[in-house]
PDB file of N, CA and C in Angstrom:
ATOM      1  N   UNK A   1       0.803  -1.187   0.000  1.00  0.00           N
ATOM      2  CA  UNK A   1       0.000   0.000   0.000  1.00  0.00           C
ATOM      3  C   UNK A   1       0.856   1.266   0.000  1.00  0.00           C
ATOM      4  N   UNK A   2       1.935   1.185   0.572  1.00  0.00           N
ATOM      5  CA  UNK A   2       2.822   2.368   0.985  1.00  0.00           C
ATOM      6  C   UNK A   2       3.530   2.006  -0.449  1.00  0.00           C
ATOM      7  N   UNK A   3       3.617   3.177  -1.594  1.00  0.00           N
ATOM      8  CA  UNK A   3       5.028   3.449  -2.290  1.00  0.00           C
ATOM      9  C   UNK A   3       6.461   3.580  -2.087  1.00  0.00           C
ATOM     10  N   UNK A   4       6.413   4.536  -0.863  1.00  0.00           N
ATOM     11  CA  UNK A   4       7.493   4.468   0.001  1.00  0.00           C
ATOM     12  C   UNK A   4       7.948   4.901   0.973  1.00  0.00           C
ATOM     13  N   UNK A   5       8.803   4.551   1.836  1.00  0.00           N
ATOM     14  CA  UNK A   5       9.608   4.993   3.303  1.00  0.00           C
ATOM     15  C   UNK A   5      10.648   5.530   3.281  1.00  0.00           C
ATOM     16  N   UNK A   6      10.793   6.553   4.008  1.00  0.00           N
ATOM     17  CA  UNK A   6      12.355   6.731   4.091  1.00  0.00           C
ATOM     18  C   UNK A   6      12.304   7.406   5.708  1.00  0.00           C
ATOM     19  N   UNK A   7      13.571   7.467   6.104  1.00  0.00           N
ATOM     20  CA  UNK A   7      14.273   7.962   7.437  1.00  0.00           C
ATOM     21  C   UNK A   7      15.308   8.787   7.252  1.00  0.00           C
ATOM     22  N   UNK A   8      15.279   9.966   7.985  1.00  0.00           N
ATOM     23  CA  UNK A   8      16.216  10.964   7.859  1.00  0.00           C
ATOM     24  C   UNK A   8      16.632  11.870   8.941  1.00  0.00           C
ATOM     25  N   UNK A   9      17.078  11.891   9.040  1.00  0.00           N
ATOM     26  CA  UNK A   9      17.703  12.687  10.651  1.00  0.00           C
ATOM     27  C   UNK A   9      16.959  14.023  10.806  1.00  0.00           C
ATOM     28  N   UNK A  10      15.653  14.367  12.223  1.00  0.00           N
ATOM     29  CA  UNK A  10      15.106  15.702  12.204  1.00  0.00           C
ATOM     30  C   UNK A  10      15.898  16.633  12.492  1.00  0.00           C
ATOM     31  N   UNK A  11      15.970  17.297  11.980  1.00  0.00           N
ATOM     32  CA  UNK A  11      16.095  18.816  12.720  1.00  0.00           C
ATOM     33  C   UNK A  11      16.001  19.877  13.936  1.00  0.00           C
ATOM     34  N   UNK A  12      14.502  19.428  12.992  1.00  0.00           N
ATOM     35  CA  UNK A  12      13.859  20.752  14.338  1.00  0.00           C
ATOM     36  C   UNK A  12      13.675  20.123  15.885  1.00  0.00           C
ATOM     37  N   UNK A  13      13.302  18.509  15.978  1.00  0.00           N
ATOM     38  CA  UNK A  13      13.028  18.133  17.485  1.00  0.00           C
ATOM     39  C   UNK A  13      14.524  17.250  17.863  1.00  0.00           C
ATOM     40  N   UNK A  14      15.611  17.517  17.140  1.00  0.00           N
ATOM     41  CA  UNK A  14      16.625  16.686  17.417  1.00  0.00           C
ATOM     42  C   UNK A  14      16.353  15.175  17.605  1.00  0.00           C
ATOM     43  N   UNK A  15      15.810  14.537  17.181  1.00  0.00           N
ATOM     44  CA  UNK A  15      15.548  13.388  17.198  1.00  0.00           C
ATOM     45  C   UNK A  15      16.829  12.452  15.745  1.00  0.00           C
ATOM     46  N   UNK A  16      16.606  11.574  16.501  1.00  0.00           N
ATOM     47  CA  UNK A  16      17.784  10.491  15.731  1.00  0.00           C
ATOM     48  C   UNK A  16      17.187  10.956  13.838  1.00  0.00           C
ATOM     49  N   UNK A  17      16.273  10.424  13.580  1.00  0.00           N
ATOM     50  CA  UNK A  17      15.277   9.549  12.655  1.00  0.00           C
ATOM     51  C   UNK A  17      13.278  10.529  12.516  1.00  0.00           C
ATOM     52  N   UNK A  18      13.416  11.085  11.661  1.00  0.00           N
ATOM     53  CA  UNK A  18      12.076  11.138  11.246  1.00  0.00           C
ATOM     54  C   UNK A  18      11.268  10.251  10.228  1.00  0.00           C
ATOM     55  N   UNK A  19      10.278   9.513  10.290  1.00  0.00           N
ATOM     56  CA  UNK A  19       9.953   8.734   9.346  1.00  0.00           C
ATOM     57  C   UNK A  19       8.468   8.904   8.220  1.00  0.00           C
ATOM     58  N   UNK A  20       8.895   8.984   7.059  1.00  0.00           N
ATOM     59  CA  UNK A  20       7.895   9.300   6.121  1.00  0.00           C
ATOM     60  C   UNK A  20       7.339   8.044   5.676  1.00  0.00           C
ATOM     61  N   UNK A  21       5.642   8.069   5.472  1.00  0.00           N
ATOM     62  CA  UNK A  21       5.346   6.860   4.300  1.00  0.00           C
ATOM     63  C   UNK A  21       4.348   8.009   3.542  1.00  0.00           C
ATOM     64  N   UNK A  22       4.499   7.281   1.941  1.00  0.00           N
ATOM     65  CA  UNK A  22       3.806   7.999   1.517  1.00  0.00           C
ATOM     66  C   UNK A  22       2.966   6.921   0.775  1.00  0.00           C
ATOM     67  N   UNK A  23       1.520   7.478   0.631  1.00  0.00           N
ATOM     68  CA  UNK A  23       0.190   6.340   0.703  1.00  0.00           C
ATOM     69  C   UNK A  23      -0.400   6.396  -0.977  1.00  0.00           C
ATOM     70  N   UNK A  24      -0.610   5.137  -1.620  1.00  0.00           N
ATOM     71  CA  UNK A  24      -0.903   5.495  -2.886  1.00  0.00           C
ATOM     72  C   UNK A  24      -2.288   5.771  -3.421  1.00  0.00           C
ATOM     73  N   UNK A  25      -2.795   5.670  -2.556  1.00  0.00           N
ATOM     74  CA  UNK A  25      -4.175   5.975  -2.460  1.00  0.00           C
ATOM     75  C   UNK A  25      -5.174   6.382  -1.141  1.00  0.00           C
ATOM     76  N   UNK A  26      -6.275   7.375  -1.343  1.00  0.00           N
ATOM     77  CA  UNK A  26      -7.044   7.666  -0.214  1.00  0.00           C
ATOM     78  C   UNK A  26      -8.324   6.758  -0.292  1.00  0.00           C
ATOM     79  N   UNK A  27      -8.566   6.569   0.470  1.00  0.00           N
ATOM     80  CA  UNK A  27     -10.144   6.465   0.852  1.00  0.00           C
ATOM     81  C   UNK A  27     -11.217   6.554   2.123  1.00  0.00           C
ATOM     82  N   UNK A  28     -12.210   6.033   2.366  1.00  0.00           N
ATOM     83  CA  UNK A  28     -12.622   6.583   3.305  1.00  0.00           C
ATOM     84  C   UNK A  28     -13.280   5.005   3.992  1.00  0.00           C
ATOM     85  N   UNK A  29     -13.933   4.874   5.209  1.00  0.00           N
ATOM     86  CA  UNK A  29     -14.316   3.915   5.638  1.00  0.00           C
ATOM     87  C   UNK A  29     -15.702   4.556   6.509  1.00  0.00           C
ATOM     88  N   UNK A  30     -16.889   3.557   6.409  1.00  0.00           N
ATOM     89  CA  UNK A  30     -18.313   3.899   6.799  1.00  0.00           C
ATOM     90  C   UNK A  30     -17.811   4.226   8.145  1.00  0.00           C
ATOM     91  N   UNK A  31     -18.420   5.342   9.160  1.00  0.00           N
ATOM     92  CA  UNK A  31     -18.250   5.755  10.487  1.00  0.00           C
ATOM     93  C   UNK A  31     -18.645   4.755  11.370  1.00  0.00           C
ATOM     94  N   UNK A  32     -18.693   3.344  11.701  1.00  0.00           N
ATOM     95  CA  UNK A  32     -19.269   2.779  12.665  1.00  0.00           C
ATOM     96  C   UNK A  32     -18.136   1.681  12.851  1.00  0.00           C
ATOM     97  N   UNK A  33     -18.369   1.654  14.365  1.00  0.00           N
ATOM     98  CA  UNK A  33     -17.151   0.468  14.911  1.00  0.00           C
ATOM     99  C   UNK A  33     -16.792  -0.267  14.653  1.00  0.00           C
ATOM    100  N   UNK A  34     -17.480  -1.342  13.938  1.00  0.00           N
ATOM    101  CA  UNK A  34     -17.033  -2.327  13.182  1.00  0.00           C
ATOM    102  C   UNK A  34     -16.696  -2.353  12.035  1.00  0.00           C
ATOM    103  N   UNK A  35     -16.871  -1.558  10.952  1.00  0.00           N
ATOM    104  CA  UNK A  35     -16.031  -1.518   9.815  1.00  0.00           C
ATOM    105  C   UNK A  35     -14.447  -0.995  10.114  1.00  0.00           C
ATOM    106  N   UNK A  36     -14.855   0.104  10.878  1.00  0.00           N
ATOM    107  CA  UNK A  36     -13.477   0.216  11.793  1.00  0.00           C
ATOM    108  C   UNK A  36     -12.357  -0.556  12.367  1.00  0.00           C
ATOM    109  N   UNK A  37     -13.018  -1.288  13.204  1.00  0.00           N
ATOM    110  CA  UNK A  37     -12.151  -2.421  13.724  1.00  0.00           C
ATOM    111  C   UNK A  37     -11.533  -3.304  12.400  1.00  0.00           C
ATOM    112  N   UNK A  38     -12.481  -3.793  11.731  1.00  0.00           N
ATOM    113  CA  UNK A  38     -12.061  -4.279  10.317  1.00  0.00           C
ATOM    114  C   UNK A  38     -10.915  -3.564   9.740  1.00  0.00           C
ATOM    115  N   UNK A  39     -10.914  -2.502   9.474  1.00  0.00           N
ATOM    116  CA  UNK A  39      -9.925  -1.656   8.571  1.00  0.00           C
ATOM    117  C   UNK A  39      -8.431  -1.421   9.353  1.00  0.00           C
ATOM    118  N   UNK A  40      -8.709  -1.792  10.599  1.00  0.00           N
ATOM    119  CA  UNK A  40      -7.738  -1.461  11.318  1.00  0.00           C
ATOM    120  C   UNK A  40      -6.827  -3.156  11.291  1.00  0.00           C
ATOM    121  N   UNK A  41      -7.355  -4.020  11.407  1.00  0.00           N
ATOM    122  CA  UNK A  41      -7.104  -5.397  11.629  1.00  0.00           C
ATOM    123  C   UNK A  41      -6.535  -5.409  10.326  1.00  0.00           C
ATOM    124  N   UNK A  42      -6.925  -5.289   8.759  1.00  0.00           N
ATOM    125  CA  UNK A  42      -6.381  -5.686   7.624  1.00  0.00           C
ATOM    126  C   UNK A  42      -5.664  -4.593   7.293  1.00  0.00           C
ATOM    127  N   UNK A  43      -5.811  -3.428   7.633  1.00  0.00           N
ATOM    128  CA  UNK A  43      -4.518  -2.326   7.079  1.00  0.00           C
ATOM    129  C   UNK A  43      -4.006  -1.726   7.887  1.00  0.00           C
ATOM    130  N   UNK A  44      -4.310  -1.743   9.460  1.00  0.00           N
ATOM    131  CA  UNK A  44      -3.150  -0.925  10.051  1.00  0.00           C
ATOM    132  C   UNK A  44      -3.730  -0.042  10.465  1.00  0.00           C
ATOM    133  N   UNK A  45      -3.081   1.022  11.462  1.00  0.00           N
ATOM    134  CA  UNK A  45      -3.597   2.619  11.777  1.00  0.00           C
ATOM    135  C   UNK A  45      -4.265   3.104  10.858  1.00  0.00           C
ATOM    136  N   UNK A  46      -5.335   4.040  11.520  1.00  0.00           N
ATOM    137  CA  UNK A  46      -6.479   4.902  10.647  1.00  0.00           C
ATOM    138  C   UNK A  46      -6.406   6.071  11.148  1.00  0.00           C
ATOM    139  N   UNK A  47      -6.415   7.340  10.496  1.00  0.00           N
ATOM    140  CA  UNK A  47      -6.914   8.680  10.790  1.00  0.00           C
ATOM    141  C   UNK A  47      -7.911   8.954  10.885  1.00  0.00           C
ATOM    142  N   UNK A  48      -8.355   9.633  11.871  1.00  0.00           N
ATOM    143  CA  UNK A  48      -9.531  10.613  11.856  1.00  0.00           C
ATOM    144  C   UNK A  48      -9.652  11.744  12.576  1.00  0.00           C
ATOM    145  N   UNK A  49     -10.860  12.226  11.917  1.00  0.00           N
ATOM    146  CA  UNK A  49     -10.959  14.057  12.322  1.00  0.00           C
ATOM    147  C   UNK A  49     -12.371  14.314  13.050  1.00  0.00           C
ATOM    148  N   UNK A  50     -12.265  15.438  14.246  1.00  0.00           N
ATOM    149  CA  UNK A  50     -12.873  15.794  15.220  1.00  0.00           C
ATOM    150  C   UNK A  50     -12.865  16.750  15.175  1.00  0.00           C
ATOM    151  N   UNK A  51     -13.947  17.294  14.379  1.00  0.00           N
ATOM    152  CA  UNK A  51     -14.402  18.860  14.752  1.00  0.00           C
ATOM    153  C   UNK A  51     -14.475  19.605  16.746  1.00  0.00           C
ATOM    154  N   UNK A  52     -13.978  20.421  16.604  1.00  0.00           N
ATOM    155  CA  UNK A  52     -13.644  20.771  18.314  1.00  0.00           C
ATOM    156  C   UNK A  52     -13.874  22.409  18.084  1.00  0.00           C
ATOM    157  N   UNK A  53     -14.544  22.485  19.436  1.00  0.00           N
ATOM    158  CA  UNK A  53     -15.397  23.676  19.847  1.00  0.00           C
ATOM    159  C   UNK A  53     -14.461  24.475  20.855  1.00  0.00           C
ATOM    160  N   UNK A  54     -14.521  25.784  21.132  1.00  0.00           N
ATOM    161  CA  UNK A  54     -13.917  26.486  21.674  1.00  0.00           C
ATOM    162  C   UNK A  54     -13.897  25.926  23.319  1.00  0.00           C
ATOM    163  N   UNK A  55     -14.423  25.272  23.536  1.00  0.00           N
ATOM    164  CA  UNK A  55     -14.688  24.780  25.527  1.00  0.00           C
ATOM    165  C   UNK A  55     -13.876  23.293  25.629  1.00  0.00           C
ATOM    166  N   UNK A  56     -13.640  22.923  24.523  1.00  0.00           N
ATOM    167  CA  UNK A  56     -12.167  21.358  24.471  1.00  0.00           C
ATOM    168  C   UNK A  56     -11.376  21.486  25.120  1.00  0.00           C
ATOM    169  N   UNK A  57     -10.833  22.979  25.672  1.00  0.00           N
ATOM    170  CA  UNK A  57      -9.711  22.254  26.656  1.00  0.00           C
ATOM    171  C   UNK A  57     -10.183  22.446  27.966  1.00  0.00           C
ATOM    172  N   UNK A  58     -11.729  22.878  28.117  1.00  0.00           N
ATOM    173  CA  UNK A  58     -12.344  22.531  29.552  1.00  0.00           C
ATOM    174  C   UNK A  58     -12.779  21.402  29.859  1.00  0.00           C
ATOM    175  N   UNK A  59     -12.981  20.475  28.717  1.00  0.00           N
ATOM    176  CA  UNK A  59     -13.205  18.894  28.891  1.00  0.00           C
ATOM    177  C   UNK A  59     -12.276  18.064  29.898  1.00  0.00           C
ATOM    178  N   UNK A  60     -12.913  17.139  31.027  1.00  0.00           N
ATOM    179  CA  UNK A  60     -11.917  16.589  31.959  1.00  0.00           C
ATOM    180  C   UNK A  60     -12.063  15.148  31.978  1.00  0.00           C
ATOM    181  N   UNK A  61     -13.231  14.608  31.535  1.00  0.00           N
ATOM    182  CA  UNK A  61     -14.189  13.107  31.384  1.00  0.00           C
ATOM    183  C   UNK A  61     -15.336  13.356  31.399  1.00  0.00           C
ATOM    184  N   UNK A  62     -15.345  12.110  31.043  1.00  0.00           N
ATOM    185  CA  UNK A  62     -16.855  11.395  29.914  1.00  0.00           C
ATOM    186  C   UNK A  62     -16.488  11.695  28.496  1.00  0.00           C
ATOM    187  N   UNK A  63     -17.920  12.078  28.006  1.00  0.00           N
ATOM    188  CA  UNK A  63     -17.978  11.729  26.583  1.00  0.00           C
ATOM    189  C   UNK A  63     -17.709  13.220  26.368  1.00  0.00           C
ATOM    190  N   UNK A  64     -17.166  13.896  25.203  1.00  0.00           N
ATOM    191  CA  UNK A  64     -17.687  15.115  24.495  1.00  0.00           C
ATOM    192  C   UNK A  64     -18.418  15.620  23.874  1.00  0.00           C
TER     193      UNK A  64
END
């Protein structure tokens, strides 16, 4: 799935090794837990995005 990797010494956080993959394709997966879990089991880490409201960093627990 990945075209390619590479490692290269950072810079800016002094770290040994920064590591790139770059992905040959996007797509998207239905919002519910179990296709999720699925996508995660056959390909690995998933991204996602969370719209966030000005009171997020008053959040302490539970749900948001």
């Amino acid at each position: 799935m990945f075209l390619q990797c590479g490692y290269e010494p950072d810079e800016e956080t002094g770290s040994e090794y920064v590591e790139y993959h770059f992905g040959s394709q996007v797509y998207s997966v239905p919002p519910n837990v179990e296709d999720i879990q699925v996508e995660i089991l056959e390909n690995g880490p998933v991204l996602a995005i969370m719209e966030l409201y000005p009171d997020f960093p008053l959040y302490k627990d539970g749900e948001y």
